[in-house]
C-alpha atoms as a PDB file:
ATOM      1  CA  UNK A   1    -122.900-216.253 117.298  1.00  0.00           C
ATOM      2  CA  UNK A   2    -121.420-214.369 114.272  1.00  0.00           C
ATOM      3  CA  UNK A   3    -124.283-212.781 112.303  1.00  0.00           C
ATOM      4  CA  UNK A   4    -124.125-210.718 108.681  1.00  0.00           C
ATOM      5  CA  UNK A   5    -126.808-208.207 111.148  1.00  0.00           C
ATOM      6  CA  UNK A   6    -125.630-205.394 112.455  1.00  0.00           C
ATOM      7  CA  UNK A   7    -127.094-202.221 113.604  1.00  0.00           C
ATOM      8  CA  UNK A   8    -126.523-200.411 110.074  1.00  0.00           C
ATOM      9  CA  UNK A   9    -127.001-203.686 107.983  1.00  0.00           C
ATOM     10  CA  UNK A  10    -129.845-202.146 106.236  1.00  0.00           C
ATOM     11  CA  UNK A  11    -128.185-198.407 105.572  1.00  0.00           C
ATOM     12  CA  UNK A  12    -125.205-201.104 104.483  1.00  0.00           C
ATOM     13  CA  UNK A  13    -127.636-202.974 102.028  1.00  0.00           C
ATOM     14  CA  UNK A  14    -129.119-199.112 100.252  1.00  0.00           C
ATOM     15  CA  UNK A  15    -125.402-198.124  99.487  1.00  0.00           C
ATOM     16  CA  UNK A  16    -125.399-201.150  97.126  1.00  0.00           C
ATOM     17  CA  UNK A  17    -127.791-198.930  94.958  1.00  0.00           C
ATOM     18  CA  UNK A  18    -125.077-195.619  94.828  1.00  0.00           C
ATOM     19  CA  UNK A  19    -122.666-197.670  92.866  1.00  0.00           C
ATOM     20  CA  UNK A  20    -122.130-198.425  89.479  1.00  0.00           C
ATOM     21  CA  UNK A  21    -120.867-201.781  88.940  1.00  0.00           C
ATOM     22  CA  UNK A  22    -122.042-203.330  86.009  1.00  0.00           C
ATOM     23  CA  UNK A  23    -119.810-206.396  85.997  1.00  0.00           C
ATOM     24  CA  UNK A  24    -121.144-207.275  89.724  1.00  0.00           C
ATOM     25  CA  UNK A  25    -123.376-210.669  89.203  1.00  0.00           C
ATOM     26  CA  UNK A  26    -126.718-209.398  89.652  1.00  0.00           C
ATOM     27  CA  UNK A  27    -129.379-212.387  91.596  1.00  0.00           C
ATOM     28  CA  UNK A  28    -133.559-211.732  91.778  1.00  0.00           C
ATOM     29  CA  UNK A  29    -134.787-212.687  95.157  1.00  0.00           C
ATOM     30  CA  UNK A  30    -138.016-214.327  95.004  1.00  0.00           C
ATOM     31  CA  UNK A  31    -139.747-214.547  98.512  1.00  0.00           C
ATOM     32  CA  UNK A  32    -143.070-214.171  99.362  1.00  0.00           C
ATOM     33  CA  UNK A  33    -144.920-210.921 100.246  1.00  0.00           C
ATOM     34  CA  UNK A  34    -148.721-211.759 100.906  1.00  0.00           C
ATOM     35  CA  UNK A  35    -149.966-211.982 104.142  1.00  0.00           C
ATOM     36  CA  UNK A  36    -152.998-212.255 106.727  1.00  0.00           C
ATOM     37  CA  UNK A  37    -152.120-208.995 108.143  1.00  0.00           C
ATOM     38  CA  UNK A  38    -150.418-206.428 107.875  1.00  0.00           C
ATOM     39  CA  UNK A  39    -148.016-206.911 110.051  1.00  0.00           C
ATOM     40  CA  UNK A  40    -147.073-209.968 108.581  1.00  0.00           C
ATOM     41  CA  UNK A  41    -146.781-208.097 105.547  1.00  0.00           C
ATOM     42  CA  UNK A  42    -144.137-205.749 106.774  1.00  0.00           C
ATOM     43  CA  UNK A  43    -142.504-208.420 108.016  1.00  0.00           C
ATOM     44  CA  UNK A  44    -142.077-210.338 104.726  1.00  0.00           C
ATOM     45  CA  UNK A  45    -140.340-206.772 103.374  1.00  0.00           C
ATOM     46  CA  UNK A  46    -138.218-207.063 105.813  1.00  0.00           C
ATOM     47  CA  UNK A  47    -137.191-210.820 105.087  1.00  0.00           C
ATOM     48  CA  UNK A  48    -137.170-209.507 101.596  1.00  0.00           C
ATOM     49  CA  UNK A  49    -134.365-206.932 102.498  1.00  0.00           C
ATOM     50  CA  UNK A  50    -133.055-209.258 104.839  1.00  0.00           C
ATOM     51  CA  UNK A  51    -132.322-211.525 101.683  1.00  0.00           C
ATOM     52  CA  UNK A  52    -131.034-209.106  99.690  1.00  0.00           C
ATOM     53  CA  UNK A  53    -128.178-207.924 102.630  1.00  0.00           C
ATOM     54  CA  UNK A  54    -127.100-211.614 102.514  1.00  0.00           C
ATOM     55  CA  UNK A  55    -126.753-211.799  98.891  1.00  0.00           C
ATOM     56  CA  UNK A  56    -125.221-208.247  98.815  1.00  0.00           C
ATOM     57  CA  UNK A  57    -122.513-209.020 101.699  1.00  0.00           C
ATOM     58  CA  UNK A  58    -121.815-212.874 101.499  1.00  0.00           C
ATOM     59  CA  UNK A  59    -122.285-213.534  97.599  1.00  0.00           C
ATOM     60  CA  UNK A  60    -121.140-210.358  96.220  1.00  0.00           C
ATOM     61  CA  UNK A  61    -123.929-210.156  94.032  1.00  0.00           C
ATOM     62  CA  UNK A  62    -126.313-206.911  93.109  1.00  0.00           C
ATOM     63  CA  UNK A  63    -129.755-208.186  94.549  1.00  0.00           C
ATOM     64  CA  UNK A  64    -133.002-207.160  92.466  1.00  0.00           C
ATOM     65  CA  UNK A  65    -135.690-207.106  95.354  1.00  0.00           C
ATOM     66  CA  UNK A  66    -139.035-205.796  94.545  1.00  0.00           C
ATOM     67  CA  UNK A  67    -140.963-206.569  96.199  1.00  0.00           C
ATOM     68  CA  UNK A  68    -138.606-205.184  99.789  1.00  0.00           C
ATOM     69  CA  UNK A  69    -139.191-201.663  98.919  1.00  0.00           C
ATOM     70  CA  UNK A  70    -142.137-200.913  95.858  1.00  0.00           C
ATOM     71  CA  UNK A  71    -145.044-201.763  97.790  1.00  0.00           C
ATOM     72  CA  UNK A  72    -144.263-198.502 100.263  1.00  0.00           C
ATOM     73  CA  UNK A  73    -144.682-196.389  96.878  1.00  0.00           C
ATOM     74  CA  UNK A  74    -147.819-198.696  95.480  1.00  0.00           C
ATOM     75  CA  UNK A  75    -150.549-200.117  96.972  1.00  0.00           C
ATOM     76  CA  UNK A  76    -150.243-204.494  96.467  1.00  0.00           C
ATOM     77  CA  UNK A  77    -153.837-204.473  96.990  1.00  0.00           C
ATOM     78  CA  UNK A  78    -154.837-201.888  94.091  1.00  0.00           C
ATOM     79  CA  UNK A  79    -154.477-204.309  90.797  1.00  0.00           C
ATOM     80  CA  UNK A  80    -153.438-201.507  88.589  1.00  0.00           C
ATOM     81  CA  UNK A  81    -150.549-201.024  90.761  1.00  0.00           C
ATOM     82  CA  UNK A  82    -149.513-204.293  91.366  1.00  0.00           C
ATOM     83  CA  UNK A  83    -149.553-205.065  87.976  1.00  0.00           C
ATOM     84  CA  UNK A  84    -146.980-202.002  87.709  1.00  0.00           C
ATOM     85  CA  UNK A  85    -144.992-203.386  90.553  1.00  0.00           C
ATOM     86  CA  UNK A  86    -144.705-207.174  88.867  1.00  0.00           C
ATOM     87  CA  UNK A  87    -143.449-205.324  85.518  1.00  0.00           C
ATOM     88  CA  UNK A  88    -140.240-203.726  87.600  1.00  0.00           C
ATOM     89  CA  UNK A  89    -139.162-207.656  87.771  1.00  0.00           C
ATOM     90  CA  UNK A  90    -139.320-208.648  83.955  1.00  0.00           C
ATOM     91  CA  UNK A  91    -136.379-208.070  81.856  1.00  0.00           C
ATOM     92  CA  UNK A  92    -137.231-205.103  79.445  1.00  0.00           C
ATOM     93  CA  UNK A  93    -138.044-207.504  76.434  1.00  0.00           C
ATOM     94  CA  UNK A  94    -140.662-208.908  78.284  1.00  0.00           C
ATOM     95  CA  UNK A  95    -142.573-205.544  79.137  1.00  0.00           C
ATOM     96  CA  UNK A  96    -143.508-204.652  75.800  1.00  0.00           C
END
């Protein structure tokens, strides 16, 4: 089976964040991120990230993806900082 997934996909998927393409169509992956666990939680970064590669590699687009990588900086279950992390998502006119 041919597969995106590779060993390196996700090194692959941070280099997308060294360059500066501003013409590249951007896309916001919405996916959830609450869990029962935490495991499950991990897991649903992962998905996240997962989402993001495919986006990256197959639509040529610059994925926006929270929600894979803020809530290793900020606690999700702290509301002061998940009200932070759900403002990185809003286009700038709608954080003031």
């Amino acid at each position: 089976m041919n597969t995106i997934f590779n060993e390196s996909w996700e090194q692959r998927l941070e280099m997308q964040f060294l360059k500066n393409d501003r013409c590249r169509k951007r896309a916001y992956i919405c996916s959830p991120l609450s869990a029962k666990d935490d495991t499950d939680f991990l897991r649903n970064m992962h998905i996240a990230r997962a989402y993001m590669y495919y986006a990256s590699e197959k639509m040529g687009m610059y994925a926006n993806t929270p929600h894979a990588y803020l809530p290793m900086l900020l606690c999700d279950k702290l509301p002061s900082e998940r009200v932070l992390v759900l403002r990185f998502g809003l286009p700038d006119h709608e954080t003031n």
